[in-house]
PDB file of N, CA and C in Angstrom:
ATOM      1  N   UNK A   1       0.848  -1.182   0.000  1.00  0.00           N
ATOM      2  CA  UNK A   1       0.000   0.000   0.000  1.00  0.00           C
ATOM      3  C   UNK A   1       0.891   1.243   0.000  1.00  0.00           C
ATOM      4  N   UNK A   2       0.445   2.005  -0.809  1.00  0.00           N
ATOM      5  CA  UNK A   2       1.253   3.758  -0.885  1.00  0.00           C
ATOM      6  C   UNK A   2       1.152   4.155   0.419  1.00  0.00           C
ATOM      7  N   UNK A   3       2.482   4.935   0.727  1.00  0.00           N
ATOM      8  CA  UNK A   3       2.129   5.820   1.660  1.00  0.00           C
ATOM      9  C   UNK A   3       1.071   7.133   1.770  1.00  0.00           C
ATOM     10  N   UNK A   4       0.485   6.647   3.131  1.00  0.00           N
ATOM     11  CA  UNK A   4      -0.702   8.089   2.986  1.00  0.00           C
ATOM     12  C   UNK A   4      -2.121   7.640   2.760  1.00  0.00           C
ATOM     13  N   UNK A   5      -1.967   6.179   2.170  1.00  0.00           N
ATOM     14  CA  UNK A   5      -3.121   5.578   2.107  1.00  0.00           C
ATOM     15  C   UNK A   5      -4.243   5.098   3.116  1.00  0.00           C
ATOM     16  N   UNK A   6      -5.486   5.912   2.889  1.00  0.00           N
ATOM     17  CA  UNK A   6      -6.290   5.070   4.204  1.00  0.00           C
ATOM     18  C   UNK A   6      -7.320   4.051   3.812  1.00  0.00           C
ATOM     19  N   UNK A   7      -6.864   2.716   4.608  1.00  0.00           N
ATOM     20  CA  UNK A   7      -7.873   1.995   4.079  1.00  0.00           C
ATOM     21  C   UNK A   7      -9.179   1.745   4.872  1.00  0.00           C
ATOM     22  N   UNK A   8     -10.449   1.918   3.951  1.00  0.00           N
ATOM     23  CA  UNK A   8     -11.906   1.552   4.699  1.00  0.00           C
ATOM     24  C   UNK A   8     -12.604   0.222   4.352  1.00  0.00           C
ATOM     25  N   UNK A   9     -13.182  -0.172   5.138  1.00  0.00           N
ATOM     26  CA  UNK A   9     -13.719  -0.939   5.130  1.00  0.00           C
ATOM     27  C   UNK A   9     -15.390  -1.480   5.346  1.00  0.00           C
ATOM     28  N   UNK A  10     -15.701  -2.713   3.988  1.00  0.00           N
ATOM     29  CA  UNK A  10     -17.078  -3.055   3.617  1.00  0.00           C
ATOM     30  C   UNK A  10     -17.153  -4.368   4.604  1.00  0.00           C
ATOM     31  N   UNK A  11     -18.054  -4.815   5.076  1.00  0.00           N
ATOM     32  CA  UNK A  11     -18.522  -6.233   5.551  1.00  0.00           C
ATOM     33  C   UNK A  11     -19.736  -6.479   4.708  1.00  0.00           C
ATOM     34  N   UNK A  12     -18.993  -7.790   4.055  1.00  0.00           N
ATOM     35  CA  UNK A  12     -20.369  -8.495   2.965  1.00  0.00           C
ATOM     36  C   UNK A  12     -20.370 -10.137   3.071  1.00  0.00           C
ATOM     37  N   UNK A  13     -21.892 -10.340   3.036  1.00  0.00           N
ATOM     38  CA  UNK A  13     -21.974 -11.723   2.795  1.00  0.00           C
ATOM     39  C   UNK A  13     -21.310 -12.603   2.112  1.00  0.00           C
ATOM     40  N   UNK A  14     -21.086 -13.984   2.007  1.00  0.00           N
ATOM     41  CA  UNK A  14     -20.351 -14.503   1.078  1.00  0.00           C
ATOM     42  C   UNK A  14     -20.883 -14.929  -0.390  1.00  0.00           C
ATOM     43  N   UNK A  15     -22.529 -14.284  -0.249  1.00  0.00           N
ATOM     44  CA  UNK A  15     -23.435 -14.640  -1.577  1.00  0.00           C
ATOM     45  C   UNK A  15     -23.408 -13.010  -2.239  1.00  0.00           C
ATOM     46  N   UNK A  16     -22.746 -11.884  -1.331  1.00  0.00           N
ATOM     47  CA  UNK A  16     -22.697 -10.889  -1.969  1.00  0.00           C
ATOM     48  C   UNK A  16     -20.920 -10.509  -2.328  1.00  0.00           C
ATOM     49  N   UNK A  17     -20.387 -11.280  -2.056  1.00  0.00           N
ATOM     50  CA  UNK A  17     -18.942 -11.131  -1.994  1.00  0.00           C
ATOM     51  C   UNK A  17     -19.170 -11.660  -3.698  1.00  0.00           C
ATOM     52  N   UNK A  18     -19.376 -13.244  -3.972  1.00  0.00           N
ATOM     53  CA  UNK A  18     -19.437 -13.654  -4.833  1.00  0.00           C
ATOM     54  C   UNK A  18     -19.615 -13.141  -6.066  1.00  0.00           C
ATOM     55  N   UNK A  19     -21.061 -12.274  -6.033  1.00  0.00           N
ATOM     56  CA  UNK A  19     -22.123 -11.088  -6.831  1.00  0.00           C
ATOM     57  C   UNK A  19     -20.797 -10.372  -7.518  1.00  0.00           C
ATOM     58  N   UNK A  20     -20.340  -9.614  -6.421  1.00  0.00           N
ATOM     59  CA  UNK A  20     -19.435  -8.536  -6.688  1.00  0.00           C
ATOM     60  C   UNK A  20     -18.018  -9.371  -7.414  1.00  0.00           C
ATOM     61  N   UNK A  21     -17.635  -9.887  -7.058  1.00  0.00           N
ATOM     62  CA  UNK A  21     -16.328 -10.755  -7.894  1.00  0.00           C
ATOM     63  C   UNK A  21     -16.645 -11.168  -9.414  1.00  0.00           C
ATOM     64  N   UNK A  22     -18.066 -11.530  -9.408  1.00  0.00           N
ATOM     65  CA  UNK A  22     -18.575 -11.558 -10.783  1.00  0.00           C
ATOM     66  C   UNK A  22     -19.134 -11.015 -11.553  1.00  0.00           C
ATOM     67  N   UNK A  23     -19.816  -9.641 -11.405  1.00  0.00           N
ATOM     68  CA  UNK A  23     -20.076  -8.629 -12.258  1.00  0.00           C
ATOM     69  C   UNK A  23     -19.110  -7.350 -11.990  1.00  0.00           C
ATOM     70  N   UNK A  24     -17.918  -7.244 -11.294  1.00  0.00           N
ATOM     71  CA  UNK A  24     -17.168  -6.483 -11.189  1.00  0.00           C
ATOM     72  C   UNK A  24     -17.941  -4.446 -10.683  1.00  0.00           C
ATOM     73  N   UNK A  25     -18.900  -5.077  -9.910  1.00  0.00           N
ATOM     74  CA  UNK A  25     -19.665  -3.651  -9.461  1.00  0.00           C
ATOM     75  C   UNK A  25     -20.600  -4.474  -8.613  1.00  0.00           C
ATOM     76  N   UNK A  26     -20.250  -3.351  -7.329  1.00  0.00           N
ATOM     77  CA  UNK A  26     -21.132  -3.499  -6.235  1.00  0.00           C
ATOM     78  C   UNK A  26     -22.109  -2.141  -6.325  1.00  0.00           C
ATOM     79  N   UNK A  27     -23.244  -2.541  -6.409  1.00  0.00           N
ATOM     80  CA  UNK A  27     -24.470  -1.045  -5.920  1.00  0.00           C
ATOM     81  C   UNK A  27     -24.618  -1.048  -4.442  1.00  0.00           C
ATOM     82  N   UNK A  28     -24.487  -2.176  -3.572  1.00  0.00           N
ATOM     83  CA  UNK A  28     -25.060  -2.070  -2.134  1.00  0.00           C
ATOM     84  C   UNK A  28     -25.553  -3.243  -1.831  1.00  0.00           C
ATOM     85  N   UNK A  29     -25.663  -3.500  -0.844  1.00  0.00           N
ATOM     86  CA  UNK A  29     -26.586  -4.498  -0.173  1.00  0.00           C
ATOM     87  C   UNK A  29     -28.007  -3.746   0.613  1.00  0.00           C
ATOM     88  N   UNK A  30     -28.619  -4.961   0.792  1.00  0.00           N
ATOM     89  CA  UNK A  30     -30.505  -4.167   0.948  1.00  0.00           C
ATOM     90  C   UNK A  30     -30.335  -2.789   1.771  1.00  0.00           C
ATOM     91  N   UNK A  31     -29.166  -2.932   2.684  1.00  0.00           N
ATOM     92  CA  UNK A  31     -29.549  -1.972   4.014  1.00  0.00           C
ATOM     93  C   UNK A  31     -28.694  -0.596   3.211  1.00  0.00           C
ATOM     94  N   UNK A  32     -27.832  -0.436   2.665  1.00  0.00           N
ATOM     95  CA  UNK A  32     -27.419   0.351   1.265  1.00  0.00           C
ATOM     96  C   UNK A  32     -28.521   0.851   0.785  1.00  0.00           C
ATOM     97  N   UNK A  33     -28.987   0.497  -0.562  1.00  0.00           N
ATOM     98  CA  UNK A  33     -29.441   0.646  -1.514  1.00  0.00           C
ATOM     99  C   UNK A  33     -30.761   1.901  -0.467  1.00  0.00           C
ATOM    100  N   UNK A  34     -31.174   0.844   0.316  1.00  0.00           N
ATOM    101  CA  UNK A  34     -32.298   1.649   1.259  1.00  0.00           C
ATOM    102  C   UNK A  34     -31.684   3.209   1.427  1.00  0.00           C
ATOM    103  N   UNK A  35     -30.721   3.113   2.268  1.00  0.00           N
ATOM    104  CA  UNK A  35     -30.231   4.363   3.031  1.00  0.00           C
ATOM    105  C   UNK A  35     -29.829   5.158   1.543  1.00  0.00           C
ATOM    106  N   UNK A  36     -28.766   4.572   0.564  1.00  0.00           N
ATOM    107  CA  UNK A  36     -28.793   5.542  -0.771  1.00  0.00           C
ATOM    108  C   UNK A  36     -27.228   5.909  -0.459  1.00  0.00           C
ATOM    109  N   UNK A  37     -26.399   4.662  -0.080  1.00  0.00           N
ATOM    110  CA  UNK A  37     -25.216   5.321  -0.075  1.00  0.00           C
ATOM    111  C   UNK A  37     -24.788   3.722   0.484  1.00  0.00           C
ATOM    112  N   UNK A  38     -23.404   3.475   0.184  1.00  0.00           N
ATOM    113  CA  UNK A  38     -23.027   2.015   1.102  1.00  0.00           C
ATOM    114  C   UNK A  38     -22.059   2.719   1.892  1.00  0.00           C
ATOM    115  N   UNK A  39     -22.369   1.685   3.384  1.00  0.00           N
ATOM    116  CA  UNK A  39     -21.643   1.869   4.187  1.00  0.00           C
ATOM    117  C   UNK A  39     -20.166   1.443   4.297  1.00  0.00           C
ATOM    118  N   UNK A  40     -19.538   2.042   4.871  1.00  0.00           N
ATOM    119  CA  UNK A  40     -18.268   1.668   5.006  1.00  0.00           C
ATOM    120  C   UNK A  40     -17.633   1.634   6.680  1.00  0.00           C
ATOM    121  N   UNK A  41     -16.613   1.074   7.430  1.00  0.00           N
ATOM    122  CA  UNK A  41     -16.170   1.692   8.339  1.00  0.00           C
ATOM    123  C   UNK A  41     -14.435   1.909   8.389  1.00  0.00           C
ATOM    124  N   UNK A  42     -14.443   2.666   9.309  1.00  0.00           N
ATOM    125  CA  UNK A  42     -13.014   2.989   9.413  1.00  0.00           C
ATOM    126  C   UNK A  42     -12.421   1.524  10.073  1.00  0.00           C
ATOM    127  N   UNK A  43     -11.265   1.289  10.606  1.00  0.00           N
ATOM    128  CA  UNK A  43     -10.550   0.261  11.433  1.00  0.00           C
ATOM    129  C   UNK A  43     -11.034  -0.011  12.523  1.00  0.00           C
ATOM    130  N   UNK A  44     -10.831   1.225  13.122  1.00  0.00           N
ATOM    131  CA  UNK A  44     -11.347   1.140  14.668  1.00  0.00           C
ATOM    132  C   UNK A  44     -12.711   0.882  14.952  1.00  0.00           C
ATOM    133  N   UNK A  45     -13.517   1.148  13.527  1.00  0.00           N
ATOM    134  CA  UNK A  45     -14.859   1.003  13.645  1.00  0.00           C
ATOM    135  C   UNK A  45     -15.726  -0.341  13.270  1.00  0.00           C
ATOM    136  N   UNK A  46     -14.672  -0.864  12.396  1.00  0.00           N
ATOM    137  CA  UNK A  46     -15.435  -1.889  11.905  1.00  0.00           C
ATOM    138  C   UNK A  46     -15.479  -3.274  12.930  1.00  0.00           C
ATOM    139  N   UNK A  47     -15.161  -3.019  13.864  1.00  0.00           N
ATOM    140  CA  UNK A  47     -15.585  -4.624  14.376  1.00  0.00           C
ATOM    141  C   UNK A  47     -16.833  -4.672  15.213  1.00  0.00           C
ATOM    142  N   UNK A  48     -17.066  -3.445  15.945  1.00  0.00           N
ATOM    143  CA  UNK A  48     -18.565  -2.764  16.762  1.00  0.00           C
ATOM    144  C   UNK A  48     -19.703  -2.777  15.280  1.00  0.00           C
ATOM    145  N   UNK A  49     -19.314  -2.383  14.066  1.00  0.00           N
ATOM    146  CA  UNK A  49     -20.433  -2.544  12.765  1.00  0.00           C
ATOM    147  C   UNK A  49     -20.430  -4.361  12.745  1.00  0.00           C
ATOM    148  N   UNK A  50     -19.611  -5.381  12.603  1.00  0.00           N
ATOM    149  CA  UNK A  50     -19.616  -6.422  12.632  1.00  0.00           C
ATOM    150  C   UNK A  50     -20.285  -6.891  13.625  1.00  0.00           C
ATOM    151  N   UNK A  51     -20.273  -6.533  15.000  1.00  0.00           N
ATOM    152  CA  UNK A  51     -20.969  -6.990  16.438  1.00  0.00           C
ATOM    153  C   UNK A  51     -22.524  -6.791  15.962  1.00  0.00           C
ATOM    154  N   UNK A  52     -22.670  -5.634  15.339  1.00  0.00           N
ATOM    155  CA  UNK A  52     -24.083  -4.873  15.694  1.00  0.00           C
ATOM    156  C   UNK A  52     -25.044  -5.543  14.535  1.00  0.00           C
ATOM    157  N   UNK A  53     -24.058  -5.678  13.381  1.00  0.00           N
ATOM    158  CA  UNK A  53     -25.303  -5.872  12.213  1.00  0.00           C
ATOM    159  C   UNK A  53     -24.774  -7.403  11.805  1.00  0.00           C
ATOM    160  N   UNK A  54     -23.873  -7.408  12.096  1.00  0.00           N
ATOM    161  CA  UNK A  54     -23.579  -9.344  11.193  1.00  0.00           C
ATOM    162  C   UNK A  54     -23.155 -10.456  12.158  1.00  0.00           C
ATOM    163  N   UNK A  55     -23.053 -10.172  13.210  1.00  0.00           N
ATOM    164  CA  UNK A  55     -22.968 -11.598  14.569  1.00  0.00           C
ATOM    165  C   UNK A  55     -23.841 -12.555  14.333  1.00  0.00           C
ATOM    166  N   UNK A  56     -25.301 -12.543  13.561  1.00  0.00           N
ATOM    167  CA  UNK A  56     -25.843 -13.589  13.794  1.00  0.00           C
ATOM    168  C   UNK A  56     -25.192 -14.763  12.251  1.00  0.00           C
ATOM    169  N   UNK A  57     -24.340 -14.006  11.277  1.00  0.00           N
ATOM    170  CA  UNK A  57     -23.823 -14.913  10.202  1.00  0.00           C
ATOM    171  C   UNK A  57     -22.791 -15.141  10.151  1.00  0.00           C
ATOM    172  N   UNK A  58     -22.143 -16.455   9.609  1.00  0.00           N
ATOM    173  CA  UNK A  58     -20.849 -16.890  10.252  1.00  0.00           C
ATOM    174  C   UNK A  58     -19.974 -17.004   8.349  1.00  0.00           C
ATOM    175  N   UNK A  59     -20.632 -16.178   7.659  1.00  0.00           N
ATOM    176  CA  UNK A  59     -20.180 -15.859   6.014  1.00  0.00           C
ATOM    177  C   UNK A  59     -19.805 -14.631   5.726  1.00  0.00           C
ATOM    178  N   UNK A  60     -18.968 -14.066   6.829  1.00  0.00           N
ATOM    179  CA  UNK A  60     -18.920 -12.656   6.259  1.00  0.00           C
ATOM    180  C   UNK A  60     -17.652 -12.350   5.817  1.00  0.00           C
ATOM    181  N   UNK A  61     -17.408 -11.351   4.513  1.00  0.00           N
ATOM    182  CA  UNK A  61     -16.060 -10.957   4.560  1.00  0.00           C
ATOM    183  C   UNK A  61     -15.807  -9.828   4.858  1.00  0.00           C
ATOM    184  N   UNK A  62     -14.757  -9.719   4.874  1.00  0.00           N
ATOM    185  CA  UNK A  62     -14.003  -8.133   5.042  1.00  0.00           C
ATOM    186  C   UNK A  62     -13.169  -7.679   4.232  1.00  0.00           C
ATOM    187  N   UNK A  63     -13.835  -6.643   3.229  1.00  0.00           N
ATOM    188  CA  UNK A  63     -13.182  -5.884   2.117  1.00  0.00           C
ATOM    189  C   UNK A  63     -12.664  -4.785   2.439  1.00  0.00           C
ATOM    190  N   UNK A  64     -11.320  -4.797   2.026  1.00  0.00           N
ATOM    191  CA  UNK A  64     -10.578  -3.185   2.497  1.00  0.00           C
ATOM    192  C   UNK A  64     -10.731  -2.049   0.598  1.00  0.00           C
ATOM    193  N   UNK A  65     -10.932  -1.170   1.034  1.00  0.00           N
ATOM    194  CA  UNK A  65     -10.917  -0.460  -0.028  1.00  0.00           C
ATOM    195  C   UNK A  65     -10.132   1.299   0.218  1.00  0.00           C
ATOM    196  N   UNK A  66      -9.093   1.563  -0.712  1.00  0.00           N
ATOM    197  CA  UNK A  66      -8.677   2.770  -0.715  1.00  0.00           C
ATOM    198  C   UNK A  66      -9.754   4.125  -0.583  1.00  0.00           C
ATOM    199  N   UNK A  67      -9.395   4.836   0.319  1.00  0.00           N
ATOM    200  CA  UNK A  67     -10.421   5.866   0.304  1.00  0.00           C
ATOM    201  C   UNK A  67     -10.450   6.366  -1.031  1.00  0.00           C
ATOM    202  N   UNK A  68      -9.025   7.134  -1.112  1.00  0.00           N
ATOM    203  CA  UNK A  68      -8.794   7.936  -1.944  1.00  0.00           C
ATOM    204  C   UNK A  68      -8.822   7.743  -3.337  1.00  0.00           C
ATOM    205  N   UNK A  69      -9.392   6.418  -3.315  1.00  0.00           N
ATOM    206  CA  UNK A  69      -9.678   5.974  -4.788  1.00  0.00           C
ATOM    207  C   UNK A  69     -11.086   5.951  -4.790  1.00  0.00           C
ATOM    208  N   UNK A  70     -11.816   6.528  -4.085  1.00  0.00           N
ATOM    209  CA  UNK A  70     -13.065   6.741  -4.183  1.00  0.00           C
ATOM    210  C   UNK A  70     -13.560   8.203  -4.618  1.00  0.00           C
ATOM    211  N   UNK A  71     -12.723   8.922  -4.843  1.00  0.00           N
ATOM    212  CA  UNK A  71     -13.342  10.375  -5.400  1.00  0.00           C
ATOM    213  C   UNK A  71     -14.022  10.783  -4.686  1.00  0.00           C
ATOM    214  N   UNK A  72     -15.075  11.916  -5.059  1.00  0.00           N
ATOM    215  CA  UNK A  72     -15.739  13.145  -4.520  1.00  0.00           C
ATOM    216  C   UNK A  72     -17.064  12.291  -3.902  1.00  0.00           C
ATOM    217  N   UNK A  73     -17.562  10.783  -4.465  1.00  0.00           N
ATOM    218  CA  UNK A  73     -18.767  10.240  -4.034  1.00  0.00           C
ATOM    219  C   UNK A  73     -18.527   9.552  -2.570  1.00  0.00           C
ATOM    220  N   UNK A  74     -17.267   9.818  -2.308  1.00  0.00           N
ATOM    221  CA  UNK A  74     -17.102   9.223  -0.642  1.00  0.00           C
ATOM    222  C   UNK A  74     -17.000  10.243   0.259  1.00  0.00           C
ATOM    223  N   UNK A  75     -18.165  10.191   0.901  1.00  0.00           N
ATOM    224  CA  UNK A  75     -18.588  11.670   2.178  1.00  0.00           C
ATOM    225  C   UNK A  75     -18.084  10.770   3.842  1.00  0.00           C
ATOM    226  N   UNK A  76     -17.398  11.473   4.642  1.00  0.00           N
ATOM    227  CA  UNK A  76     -17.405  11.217   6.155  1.00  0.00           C
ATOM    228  C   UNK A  76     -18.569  11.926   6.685  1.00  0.00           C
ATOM    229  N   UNK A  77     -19.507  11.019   7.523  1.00  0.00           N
ATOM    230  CA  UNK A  77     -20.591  11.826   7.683  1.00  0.00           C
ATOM    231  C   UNK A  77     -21.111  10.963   9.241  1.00  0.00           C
ATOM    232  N   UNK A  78     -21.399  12.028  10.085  1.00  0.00           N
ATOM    233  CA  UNK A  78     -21.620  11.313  11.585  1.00  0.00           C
ATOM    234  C   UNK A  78     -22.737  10.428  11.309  1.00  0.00           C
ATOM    235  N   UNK A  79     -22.660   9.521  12.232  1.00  0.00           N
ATOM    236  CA  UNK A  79     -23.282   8.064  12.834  1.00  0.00           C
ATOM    237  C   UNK A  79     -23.189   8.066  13.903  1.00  0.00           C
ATOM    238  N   UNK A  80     -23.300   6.958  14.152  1.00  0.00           N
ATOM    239  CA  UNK A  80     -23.471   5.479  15.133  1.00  0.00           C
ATOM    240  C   UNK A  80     -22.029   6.912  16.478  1.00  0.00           C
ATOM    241  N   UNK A  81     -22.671   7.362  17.509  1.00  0.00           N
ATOM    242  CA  UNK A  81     -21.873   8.096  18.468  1.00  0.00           C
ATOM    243  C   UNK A  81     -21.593   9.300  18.001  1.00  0.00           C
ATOM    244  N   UNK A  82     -21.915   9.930  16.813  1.00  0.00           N
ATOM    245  CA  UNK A  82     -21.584  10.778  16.604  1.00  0.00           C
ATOM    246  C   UNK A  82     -20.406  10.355  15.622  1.00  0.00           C
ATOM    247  N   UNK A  83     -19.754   9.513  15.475  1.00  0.00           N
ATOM    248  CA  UNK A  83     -18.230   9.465  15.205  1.00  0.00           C
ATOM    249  C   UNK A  83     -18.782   9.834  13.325  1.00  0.00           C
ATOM    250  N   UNK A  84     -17.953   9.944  12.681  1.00  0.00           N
ATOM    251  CA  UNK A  84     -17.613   9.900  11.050  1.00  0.00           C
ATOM    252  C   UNK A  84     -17.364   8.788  10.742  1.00  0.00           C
ATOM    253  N   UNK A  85     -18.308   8.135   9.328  1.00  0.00           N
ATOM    254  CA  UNK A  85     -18.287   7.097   9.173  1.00  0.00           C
ATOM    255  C   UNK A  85     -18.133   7.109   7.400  1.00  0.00           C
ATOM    256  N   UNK A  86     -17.514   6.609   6.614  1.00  0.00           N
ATOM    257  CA  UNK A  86     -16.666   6.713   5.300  1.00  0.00           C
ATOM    258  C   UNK A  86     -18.266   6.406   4.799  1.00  0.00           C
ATOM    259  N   UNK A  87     -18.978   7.165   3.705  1.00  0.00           N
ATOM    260  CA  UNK A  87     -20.266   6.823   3.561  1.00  0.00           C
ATOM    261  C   UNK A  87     -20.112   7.177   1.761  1.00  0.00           C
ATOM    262  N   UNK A  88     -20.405   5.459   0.906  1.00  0.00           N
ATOM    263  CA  UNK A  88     -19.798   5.787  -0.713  1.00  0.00           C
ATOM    264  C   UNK A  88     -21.343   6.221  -1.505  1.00  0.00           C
ATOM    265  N   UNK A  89     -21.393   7.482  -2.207  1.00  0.00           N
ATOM    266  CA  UNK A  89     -22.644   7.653  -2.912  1.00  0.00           C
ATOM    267  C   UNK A  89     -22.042   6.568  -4.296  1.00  0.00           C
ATOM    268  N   UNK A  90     -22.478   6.406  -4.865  1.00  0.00           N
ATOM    269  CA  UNK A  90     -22.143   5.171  -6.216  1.00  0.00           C
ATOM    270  C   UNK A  90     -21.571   3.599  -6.205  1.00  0.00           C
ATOM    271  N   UNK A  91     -21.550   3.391  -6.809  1.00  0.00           N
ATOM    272  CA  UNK A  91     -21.489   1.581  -7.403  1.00  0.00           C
ATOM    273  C   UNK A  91     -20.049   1.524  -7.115  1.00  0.00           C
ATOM    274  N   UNK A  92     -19.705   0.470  -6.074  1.00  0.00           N
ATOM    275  CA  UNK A  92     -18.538   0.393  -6.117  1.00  0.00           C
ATOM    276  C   UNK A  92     -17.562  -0.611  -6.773  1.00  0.00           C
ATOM    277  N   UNK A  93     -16.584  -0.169  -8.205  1.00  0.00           N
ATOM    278  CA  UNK A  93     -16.227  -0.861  -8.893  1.00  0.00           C
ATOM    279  C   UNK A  93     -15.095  -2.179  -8.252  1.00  0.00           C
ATOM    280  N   UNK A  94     -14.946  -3.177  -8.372  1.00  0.00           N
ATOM    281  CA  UNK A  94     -14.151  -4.614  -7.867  1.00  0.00           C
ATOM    282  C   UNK A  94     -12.868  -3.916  -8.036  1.00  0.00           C
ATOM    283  N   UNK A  95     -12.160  -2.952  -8.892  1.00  0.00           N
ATOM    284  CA  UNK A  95     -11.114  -2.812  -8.783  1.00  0.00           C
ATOM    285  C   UNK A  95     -10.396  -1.531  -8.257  1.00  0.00           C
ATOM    286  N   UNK A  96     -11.538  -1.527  -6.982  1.00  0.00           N
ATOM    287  CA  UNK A  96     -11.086  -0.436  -5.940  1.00  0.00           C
ATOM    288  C   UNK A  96     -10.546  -1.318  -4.523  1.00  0.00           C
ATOM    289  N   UNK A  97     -10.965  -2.816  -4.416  1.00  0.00           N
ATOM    290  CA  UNK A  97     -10.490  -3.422  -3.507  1.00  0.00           C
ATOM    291  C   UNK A  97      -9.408  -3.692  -3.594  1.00  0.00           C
ATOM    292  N   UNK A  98      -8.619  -3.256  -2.048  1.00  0.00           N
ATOM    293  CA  UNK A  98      -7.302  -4.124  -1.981  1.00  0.00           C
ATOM    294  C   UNK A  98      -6.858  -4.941  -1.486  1.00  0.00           C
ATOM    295  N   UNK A  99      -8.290  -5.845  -0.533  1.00  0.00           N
ATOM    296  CA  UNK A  99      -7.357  -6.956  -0.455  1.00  0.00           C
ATOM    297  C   UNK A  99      -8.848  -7.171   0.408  1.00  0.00           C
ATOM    298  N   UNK A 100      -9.301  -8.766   0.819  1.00  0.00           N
ATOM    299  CA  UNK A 100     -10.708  -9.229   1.238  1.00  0.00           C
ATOM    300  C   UNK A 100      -9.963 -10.766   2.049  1.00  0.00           C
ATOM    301  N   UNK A 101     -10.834 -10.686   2.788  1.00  0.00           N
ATOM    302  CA  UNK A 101     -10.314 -11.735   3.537  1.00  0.00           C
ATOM    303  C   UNK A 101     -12.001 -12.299   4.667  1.00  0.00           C
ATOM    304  N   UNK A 102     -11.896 -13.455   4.374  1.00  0.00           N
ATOM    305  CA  UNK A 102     -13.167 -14.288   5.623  1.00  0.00           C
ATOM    306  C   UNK A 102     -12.850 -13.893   6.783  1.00  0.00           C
ATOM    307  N   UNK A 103     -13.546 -13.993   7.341  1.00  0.00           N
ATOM    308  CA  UNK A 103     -13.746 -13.297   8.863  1.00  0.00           C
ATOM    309  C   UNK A 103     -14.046 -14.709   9.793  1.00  0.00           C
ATOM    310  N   UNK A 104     -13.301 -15.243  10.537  1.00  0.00           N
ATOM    311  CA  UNK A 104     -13.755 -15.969  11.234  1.00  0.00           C
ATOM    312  C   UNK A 104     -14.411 -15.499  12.432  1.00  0.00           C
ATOM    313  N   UNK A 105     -14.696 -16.799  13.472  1.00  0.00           N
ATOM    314  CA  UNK A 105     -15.162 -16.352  14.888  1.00  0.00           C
ATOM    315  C   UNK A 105     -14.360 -16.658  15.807  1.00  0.00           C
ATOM    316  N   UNK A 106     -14.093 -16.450  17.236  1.00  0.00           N
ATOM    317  CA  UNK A 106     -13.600 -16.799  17.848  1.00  0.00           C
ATOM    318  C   UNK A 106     -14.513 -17.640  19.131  1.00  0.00           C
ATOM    319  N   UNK A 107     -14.405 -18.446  20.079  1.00  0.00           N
ATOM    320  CA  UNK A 107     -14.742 -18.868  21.157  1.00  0.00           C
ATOM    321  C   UNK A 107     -16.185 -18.456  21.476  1.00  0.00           C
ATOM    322  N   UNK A 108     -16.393 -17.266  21.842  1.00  0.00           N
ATOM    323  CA  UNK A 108     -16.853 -16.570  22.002  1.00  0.00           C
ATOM    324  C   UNK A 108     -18.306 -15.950  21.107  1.00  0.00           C
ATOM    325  N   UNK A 109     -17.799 -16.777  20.002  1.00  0.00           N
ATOM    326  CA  UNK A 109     -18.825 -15.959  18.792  1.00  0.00           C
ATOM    327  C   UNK A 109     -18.311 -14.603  18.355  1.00  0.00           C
ATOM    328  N   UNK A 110     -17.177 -14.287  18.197  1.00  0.00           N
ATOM    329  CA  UNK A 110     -17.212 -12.489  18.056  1.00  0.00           C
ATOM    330  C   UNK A 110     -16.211 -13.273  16.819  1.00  0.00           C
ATOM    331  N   UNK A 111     -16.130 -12.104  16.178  1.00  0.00           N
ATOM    332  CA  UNK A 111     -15.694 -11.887  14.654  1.00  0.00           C
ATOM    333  C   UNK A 111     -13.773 -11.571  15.229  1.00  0.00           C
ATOM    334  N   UNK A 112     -12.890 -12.144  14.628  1.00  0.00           N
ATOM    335  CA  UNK A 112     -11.449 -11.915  14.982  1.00  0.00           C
ATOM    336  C   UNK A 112     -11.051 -11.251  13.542  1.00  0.00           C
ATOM    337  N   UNK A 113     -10.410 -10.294  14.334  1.00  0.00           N
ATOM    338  CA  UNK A 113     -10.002  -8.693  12.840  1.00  0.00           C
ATOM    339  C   UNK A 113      -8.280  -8.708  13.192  1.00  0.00           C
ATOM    340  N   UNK A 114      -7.423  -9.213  12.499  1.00  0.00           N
ATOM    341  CA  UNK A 114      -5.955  -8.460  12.643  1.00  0.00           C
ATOM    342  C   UNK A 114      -5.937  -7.717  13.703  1.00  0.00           C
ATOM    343  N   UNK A 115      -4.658  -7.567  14.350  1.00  0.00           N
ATOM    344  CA  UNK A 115      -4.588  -6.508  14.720  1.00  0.00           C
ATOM    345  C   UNK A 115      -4.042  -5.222  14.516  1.00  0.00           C
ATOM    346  N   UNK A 116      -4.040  -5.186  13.108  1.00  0.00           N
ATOM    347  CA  UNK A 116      -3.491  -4.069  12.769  1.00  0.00           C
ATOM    348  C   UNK A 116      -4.643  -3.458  11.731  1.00  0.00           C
ATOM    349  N   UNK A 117      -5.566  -3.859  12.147  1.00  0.00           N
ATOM    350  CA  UNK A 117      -6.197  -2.873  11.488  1.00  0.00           C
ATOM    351  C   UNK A 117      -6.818  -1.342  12.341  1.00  0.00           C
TER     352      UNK A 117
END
């Protein structure tokens, strides 16, 4: 990764991971398309978005995507505490990802993220 680069991050099913690997464009998933923008989270954010909306599925991945390769349609815009949350207006093309990886569980049931993210 370039220096300077920040990477954000998508959590998607593995029937929408698939979708996207094969038509090379993501529009959103249901809770997307609804709101009119896909969500994204930062590092620190994405494992509390994993707790809250995807704990009950054990198919999820985790797509990292360059901000800054998202242009003018990627707004930071408060959420969930107030905090800023990377929020993409448009279709996000397959060859903005840099790198996707399964998400396992741990013991516990909770989702295990690097620790460097």
């Amino acid at each position: 990764m370039k220096e300077g680069m920040t990477l954000i991050y998508k959590l998607l099913r593995s029937a929408e991971w698939a979708s996207f690997q094969e038509t090379a464009l993501f529009s959103g998933s249901a809770v997307d398309r609804e709101d009119g923008f896909i969500h994204f989270s930062t590092g620190s954010q994405v494992a509390e978005t994993a707790r809250r909306h995807f704990s009950m599925f054990d198919d999820v991945w985790l797509i990292a995507v360059e901000s800054e390769s998202l242009g003018p349609g990627l707004k930071w815009e408060p959420s969930r505490g107030g905090d800023l949350f990377p929020h993409y207006y448009g279709s996000l093309p397959l060859s903005a990802v840099r790198e996707s990886e399964k998400l396992g569980k741990g013991d516990q049931g909770d989702f295990l993220f690097r620790e460097d993210l």
